[in-house]
Protein backbone atom coordinates (compact mmCIF):
# COMPACT_ATOMS: atom_id res chain seq x y z
CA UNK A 1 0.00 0.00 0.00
CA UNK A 2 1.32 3.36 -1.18
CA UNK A 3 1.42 6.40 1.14
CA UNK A 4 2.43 9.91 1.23
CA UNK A 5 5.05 9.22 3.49
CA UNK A 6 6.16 5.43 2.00
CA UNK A 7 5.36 3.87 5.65
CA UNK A 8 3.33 0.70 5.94
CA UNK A 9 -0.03 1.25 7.61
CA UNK A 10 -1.25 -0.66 10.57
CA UNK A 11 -2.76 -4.38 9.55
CA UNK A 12 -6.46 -4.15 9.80
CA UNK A 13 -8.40 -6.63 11.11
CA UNK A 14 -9.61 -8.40 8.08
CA UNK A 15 -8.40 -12.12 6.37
CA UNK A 16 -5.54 -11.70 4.44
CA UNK A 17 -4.84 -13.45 1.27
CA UNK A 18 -2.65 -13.52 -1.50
CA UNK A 19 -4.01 -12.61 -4.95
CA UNK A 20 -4.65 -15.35 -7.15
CA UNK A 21 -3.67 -15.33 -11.37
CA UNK A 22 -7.49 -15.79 -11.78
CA UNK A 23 -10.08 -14.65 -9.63
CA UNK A 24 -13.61 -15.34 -9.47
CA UNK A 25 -16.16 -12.79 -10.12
CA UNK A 26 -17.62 -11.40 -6.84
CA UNK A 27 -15.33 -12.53 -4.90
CA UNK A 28 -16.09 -10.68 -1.90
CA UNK A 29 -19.22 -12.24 -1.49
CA UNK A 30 -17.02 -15.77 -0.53
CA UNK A 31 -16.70 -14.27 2.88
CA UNK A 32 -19.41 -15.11 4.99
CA UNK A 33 -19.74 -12.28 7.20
CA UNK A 34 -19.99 -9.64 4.46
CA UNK A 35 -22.50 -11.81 2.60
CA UNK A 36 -24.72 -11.76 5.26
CA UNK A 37 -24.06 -7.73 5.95
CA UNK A 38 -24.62 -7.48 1.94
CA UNK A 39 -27.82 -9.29 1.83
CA UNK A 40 -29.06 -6.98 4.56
CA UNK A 41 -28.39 -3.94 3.31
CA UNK A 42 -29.65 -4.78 -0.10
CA UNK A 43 -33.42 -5.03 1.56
CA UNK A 44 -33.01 -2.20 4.02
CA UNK A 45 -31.67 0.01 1.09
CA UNK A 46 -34.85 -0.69 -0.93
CA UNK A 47 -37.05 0.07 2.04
CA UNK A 48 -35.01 3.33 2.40
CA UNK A 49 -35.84 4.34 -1.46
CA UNK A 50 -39.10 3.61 -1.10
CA UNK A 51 -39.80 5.93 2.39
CA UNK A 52 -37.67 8.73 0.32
CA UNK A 53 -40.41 8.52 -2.26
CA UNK A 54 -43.21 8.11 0.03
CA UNK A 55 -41.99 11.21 2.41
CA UNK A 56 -41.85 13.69 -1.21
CA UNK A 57 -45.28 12.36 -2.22
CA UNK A 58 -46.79 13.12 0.93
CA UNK A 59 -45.52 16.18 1.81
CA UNK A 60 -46.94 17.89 -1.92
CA UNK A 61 -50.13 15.90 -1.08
CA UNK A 62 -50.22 17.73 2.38
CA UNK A 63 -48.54 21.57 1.02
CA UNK A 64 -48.66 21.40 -2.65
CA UNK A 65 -45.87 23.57 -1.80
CA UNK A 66 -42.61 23.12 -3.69
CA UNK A 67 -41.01 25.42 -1.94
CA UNK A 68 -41.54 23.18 1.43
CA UNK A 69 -40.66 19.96 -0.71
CA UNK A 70 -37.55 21.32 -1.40
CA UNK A 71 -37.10 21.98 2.04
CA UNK A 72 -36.98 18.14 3.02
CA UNK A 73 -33.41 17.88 1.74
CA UNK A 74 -32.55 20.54 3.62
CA UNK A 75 -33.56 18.48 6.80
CA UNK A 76 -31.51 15.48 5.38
CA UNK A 77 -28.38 17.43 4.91
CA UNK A 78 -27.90 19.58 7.56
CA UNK A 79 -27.88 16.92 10.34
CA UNK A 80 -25.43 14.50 8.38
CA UNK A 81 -23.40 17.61 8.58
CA UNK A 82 -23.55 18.50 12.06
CA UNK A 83 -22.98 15.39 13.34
CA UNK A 84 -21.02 13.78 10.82
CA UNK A 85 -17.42 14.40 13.31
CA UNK A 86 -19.33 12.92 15.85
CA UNK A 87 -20.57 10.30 14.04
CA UNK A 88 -16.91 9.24 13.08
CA UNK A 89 -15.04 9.58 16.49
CA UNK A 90 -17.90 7.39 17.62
CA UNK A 91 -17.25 4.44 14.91
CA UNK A 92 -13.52 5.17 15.54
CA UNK A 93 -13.83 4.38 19.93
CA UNK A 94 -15.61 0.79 20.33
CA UNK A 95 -17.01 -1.84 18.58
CA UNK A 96 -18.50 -0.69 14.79
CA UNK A 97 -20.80 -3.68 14.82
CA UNK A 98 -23.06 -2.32 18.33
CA UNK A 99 -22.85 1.35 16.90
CA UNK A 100 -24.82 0.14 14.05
CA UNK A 101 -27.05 -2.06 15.83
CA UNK A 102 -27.92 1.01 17.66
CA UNK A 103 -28.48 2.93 14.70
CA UNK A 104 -30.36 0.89 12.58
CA UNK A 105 -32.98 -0.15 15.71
CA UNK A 106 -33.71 3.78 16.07
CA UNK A 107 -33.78 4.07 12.25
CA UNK A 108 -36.44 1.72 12.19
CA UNK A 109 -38.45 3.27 14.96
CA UNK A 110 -38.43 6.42 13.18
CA UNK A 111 -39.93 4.71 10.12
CA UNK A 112 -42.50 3.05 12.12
CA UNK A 113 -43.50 6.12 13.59
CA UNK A 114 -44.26 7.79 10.22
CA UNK A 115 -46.07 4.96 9.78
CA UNK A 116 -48.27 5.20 12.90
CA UNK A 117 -48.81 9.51 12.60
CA UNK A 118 -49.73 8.71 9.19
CA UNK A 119 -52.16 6.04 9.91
CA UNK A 120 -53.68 7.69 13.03
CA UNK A 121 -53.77 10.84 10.91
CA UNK A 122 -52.08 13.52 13.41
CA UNK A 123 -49.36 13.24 10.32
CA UNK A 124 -48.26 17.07 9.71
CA UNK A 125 -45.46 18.59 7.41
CA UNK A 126 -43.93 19.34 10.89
CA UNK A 127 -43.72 15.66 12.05
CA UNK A 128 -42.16 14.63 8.68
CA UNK A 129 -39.66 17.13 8.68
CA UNK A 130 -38.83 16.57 12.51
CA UNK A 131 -38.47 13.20 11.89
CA UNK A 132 -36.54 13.41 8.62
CA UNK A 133 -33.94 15.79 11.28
CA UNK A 134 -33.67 12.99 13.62
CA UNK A 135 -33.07 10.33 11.20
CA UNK A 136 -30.53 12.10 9.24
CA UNK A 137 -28.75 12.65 12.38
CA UNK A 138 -28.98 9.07 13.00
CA UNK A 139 -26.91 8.67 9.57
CA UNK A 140 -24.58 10.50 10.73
CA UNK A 141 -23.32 7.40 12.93
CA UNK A 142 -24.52 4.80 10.63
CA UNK A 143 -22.23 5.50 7.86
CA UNK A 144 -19.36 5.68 8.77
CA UNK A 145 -19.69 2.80 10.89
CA UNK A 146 -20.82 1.03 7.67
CA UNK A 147 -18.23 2.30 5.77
CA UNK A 148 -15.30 1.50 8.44
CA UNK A 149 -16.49 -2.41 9.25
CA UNK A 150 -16.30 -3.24 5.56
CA UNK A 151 -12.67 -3.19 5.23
CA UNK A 152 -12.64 -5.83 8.01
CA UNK A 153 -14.77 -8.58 6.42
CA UNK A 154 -12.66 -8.88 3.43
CA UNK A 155 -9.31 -9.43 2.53
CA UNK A 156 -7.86 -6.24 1.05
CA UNK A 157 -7.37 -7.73 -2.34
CA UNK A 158 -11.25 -8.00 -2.18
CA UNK A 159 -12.08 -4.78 -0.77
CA UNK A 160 -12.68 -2.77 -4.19
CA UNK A 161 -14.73 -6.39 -4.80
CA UNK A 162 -16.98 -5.55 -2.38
CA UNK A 163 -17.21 -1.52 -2.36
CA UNK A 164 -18.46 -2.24 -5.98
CA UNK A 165 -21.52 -4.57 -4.59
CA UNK A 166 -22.09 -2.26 -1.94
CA UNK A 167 -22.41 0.51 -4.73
CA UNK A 168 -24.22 -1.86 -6.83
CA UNK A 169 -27.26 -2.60 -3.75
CA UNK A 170 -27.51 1.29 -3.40
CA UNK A 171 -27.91 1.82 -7.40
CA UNK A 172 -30.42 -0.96 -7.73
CA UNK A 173 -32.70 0.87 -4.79
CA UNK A 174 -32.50 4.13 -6.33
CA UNK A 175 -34.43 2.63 -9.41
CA UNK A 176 -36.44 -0.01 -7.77
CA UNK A 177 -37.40 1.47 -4.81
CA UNK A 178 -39.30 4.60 -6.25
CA UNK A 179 -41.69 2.58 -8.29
CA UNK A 180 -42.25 -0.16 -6.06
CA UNK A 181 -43.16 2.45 -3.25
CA UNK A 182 -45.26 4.32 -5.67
CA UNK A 183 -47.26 0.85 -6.29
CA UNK A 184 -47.58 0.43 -2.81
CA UNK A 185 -48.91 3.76 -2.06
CA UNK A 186 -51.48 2.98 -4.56
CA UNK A 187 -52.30 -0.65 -3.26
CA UNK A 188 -52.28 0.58 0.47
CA UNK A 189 -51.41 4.19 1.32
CA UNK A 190 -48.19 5.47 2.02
CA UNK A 191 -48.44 4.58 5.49
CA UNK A 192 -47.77 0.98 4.14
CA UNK A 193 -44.29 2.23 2.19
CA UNK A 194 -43.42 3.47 6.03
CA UNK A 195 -43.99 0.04 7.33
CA UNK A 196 -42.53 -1.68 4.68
CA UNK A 197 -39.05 0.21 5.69
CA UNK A 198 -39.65 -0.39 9.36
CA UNK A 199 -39.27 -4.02 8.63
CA UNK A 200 -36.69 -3.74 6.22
CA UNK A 201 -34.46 -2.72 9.35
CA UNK A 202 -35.32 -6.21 10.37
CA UNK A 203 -33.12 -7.62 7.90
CA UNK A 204 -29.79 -5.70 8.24
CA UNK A 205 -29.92 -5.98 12.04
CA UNK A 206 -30.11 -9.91 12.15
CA UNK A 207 -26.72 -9.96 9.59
CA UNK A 208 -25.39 -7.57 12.17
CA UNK A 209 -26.33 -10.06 14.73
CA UNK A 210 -25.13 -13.10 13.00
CA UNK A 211 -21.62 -11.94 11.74
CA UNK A 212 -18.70 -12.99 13.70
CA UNK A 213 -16.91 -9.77 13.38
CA UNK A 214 -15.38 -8.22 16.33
CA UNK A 215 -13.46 -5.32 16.81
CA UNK A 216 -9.54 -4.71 17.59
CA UNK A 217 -8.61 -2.48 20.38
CA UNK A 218 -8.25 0.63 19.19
CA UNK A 219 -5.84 4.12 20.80
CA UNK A 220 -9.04 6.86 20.92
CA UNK A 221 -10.83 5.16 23.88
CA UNK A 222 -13.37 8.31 24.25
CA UNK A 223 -15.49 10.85 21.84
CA UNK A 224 -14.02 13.67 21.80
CA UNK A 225 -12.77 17.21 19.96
CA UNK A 226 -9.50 16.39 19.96
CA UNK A 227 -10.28 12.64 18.38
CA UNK A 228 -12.42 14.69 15.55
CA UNK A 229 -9.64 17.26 15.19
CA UNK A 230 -7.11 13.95 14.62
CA UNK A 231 -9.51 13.12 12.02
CA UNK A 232 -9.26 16.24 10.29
CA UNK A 233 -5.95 16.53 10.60
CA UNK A 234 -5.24 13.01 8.73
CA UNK A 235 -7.20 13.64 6.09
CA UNK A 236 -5.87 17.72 5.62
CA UNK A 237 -2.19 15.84 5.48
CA UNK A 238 -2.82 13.30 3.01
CA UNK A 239 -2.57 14.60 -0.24
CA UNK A 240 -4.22 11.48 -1.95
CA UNK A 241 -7.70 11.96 0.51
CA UNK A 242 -7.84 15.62 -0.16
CA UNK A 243 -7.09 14.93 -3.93
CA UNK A 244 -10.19 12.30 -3.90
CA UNK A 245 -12.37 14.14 -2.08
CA UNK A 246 -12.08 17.32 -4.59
CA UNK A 247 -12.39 15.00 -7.12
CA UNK A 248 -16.02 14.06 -5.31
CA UNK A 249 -17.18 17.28 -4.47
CA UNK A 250 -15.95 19.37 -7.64
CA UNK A 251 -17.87 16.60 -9.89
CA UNK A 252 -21.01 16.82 -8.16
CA UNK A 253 -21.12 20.36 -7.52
CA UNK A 254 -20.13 21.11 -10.98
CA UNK A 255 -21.10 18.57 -13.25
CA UNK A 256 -24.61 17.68 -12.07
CA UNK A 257 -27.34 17.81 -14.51
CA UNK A 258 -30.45 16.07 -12.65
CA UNK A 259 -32.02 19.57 -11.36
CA UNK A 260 -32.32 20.50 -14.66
CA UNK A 261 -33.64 17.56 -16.58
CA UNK A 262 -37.53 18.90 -16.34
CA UNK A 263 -36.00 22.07 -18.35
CA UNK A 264 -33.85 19.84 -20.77
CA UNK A 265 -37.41 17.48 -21.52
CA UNK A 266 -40.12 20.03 -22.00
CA UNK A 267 -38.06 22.57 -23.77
CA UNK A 268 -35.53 21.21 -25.05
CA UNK A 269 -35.75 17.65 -25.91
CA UNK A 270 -39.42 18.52 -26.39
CA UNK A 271 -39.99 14.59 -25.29
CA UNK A 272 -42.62 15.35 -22.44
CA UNK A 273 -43.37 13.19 -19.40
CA UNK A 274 -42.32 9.77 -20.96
CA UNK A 275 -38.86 11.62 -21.68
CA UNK A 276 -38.09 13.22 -18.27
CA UNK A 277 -38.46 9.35 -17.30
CA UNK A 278 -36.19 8.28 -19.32
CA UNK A 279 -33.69 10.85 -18.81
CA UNK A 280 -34.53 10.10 -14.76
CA UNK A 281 -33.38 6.59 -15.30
CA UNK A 282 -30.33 6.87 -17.63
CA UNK A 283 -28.00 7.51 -14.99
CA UNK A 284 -28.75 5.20 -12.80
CA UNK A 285 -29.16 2.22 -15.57
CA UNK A 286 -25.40 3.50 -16.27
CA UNK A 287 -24.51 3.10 -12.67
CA UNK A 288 -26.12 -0.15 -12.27
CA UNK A 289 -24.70 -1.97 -15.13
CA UNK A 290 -21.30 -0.63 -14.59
CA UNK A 291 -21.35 -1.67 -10.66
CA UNK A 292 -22.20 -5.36 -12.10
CA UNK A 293 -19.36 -5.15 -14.05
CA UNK A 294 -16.67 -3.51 -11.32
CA UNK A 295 -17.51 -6.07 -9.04
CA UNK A 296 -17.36 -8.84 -11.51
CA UNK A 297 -13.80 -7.33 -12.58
CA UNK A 298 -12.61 -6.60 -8.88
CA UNK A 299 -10.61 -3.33 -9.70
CA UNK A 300 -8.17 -4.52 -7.48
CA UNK A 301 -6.42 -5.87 -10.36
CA UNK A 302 -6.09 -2.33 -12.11
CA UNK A 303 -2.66 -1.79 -12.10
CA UNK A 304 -2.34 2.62 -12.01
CA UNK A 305 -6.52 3.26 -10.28
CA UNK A 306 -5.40 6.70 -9.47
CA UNK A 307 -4.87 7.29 -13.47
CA UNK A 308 -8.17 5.41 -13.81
CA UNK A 309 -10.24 7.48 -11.51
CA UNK A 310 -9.03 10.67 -12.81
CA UNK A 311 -9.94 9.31 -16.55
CA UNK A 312 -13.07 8.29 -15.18
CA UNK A 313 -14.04 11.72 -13.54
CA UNK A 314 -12.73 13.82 -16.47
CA UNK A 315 -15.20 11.58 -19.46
CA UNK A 316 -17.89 12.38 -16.83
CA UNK A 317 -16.96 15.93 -17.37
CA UNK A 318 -17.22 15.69 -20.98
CA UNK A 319 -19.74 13.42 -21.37
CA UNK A 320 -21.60 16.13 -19.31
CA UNK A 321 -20.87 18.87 -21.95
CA UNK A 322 -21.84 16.56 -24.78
CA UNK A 323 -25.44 16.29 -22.87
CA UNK A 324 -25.96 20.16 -22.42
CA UNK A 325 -25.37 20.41 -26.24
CA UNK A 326 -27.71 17.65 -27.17
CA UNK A 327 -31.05 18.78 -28.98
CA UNK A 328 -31.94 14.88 -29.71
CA UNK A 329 -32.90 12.12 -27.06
CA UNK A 330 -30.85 9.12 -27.88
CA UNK A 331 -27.91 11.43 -27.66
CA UNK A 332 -28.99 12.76 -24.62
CA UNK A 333 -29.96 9.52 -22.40
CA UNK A 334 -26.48 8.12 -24.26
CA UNK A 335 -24.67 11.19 -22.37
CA UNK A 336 -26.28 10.14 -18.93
CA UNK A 337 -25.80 6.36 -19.29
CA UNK A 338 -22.26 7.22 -19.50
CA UNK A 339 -22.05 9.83 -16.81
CA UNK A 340 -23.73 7.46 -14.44
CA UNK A 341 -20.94 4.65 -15.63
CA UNK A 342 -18.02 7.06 -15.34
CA UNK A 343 -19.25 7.99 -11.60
CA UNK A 344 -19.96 4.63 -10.69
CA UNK A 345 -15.68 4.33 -11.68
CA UNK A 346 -15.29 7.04 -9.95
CA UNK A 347 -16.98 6.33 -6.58
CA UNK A 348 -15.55 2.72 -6.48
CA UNK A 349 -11.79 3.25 -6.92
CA UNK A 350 -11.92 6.59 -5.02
CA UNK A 351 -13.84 4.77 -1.87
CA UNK A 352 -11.47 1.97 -2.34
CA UNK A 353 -8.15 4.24 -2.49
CA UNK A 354 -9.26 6.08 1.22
CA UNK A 355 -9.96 2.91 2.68
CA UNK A 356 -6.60 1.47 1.93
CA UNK A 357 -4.63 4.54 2.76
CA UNK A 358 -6.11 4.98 6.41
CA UNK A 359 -5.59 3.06 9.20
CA UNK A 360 -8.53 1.08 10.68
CA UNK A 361 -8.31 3.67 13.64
CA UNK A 362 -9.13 6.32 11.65
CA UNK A 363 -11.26 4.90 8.98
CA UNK A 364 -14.46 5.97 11.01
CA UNK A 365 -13.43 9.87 11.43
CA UNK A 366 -12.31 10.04 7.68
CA UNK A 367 -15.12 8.77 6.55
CA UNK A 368 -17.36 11.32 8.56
CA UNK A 369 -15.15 13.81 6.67
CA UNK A 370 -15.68 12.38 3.17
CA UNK A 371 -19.64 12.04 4.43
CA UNK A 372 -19.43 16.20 4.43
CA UNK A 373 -18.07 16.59 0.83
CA UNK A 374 -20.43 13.75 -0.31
CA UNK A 375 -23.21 15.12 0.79
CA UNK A 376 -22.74 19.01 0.52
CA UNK A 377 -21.29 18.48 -3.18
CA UNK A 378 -24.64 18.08 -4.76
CA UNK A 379 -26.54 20.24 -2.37
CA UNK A 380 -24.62 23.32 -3.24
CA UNK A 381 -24.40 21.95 -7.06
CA UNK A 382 -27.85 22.25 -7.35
CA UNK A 383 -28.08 26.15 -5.99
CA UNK A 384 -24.95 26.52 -8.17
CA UNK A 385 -27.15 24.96 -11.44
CA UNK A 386 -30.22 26.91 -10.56
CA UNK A 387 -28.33 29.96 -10.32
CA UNK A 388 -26.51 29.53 -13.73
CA UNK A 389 -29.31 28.55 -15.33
CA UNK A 390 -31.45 31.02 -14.61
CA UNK A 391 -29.20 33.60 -15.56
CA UNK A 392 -27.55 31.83 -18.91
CA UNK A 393 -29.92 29.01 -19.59
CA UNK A 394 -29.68 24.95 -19.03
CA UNK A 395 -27.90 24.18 -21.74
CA UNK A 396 -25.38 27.24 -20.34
CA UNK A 397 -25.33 25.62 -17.24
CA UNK A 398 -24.71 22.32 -18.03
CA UNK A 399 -22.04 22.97 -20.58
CA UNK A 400 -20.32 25.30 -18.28
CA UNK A 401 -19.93 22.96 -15.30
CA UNK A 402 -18.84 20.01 -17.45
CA UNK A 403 -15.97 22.58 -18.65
CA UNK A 404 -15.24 23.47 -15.31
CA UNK A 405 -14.90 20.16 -13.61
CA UNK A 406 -12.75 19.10 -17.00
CA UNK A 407 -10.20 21.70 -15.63
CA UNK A 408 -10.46 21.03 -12.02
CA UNK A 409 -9.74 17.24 -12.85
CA UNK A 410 -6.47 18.41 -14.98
CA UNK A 411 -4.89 20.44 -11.84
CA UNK A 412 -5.53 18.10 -9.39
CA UNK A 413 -4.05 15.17 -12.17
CA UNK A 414 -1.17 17.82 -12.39
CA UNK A 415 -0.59 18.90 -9.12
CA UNK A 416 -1.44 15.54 -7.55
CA UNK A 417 1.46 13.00 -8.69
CA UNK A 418 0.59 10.80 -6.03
CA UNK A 419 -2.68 10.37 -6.42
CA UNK A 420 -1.33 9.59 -10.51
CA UNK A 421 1.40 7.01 -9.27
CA UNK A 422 -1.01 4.72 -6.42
CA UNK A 423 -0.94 1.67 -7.06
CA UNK A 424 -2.85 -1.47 -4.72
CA UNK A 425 0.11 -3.29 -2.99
CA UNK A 426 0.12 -6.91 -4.10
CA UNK A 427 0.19 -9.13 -0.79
């Protein structure tokens, strides 16, 4: 493993294997404890698309405000944010496995009790958005707890193996879950989407329960400011974290198109309401196929990632500019397909590069720090596209922020060597 300094990291506590002249395709999934943590996920992720859908539908059906519909990511955000440093000192000081346990049991209460306000009708805008606070703060501990026990149910040969599945779960929700929940609020009310996530918690918590995992003793025995500043400080001093996370947050903030995809179908695709579907899905049919194929691959293998990830982040970039010159559909959903591939690259090698380059007693706080560019990369992106378009026009916007994460992707390639020269050490 390759850091800025040429030391060794600590071992993690994970199997360790030696790379084999042929691997099998999904490997990761040949390790008990993260198939079990995998198969959970995959149904509590779907349950969590489907209440994200269900929470937007009824909040227009109880405003048919847009303006207070927009403010429900507002209420997602700004927790994860607050309590993101928190969130990783806390996965960084005891045992990952109970943190999430915790978690996930109040995550599910939370969903049951939009379930019960809703049925018993004392539902409000207020109680969804005080809820949505409280979960989102929740997150805030879940993730990077998440994020930091994965690297310790797989051999590190197998971790970009099972980053790509992981990817792949969350990509599959994001276009299942939607639909299904807007069938089920048709069948039952969307009181019966709320329940349906309650007991999706069900599953994730028993594969918590069941794996053997358990944790190594670790030096930050407490929560505190000075454990969160030691996260900060370890991620401000290595150049290839900084260089991924700007990578993250430039792309997103930049190069993000969604916002503007009701302009792009109605005036100028002209394709109407069947078109803004399609243009919905593109992306994430990009993103799905091309997790299926990373984990099949196991990037592992890729002998120079850090020259792969900045390829794949720059042909997002262009591929972006291509789309905010289309005038023609195929060309357009083409564009997205391939900006949804390129991030799906993207997020896989550069999730797979900061695990590997922290030590597992830090994994939890760095996370929490690349949980803040994740998620305030495409908030401010789509005040940035608003903004810009309004002023220049979508196709403006569009074109403009493809250009401009195109150049930010050629400094940091430039100015970054070792981000350029990382390579996975063979063990």
């Amino acid at each position: 493993m390759q850091t800025d300094n040429n030391k060794k990291l600590p071992p993690v506590n994970a199997p360790q294997t030696s790379p084999a002249p042929r691997q099998k395709p999904f490997r990761a999934l040949q390790n008990r404890d993260f198939r079990l943590l995998w198969m959970g996920q995959a149904i509590s992720q779907l349950g969590t698309q489907m209440r994200i859908a269900g929470i937007g539908w009824q909040i227009y059906l109880l405003t048919h405000d847009p303006l207070q519909l927009g403010a429900i990511g507002l209420c997602r955000v700004i927790p994860l944010v607050a309590f993101s440093l928190i969130g990783g000192s806390t996965a960084d000081v005891g045992d990952r496995r109970k943190v999430l346990l915790v978690a996930e049991s109040i995550l599910m209460f939370f969903s049951a009790a939009l379930a019960v306000v809703t049925l018993t009708g004392a539902v409000n805008v207020w109680w969804i958005y005080a809820i949505t606070i409280l979960s989102s703060a929740t997150n805030a501990f879940e993730r990077p707890s998440f994020s930091a026990l994965v690297p310790a149910l797989v051999p590190r040969d197998q971790l970009s193996s099972a980053i790509s599945l992981n990817t792949l779960n969350f990509q599959v929700a994001t276009v299942i879950g939607p639909g299904l929940g807007g069938i089920i609020i048709a069948l039952v009310g969307v009181q019966g989407v709320y329940w349906i996530d309650a007991a999706s918690y069900v599953a994730v918590i028993l594969s918590l329960v069941f794996i053997h995992y358990r944790p190594v003793n670790r030096p930050t025995t407490k929560v505190s400011l000075a454990a969160a500043i030691e996260g900060l400080q370890f991620v401000w001093g290595n150049k290839i974290l900084i260089s991924t996370m700007l990578l993250d947050f430039i792309a997103t903030f930049f190069a993000s198109s969604r916002t503007l995809l009701p302009i792009f179908a109605t005036d100028v695709l002209h394709s109407g309401e069947i078109g803004f579907g399609l243009l919905s899905a593109a992306d994430s049919v990009g993103a799905v196929i091309t997790s299926l194929v990373m984990a099949w691959l196991n990037p592992s293998r890729f002998k120079h990632p850090g020259v792969v990830l900045l390829v794949a982040v720059f042909f997002f970039s262009l591929f972006t500019i291509l789309f905010g010159f289309s005038t023609v559909l195929p060309l357009s959903l083409f564009c997205l397909f391939m900006t949804g591939a390129c991030d799906t690259v993207s997020v896989v090698l550069r999730q797979t590069v900061s695990q590997l380059v922290t030590p597992d007693e830090l994994r939890g706080r760095m996370q929490s720090v690349n949980m803040i560019f994740f998620a305030g990369g495409p908030q401010l992106g789509e005040l940035e596209a608003g903004i810009v378009a309004r002023l220049g026009g979508a196709g403006f916007s569009v074109v403009t922020g493809g250009i401009a994460c195109a150049l930010v992707v050629v400094a940091i390639a430039t100015l970054s060597p070792t981000l350029r020269k990382y390579h996975f050490e063979k063990e």
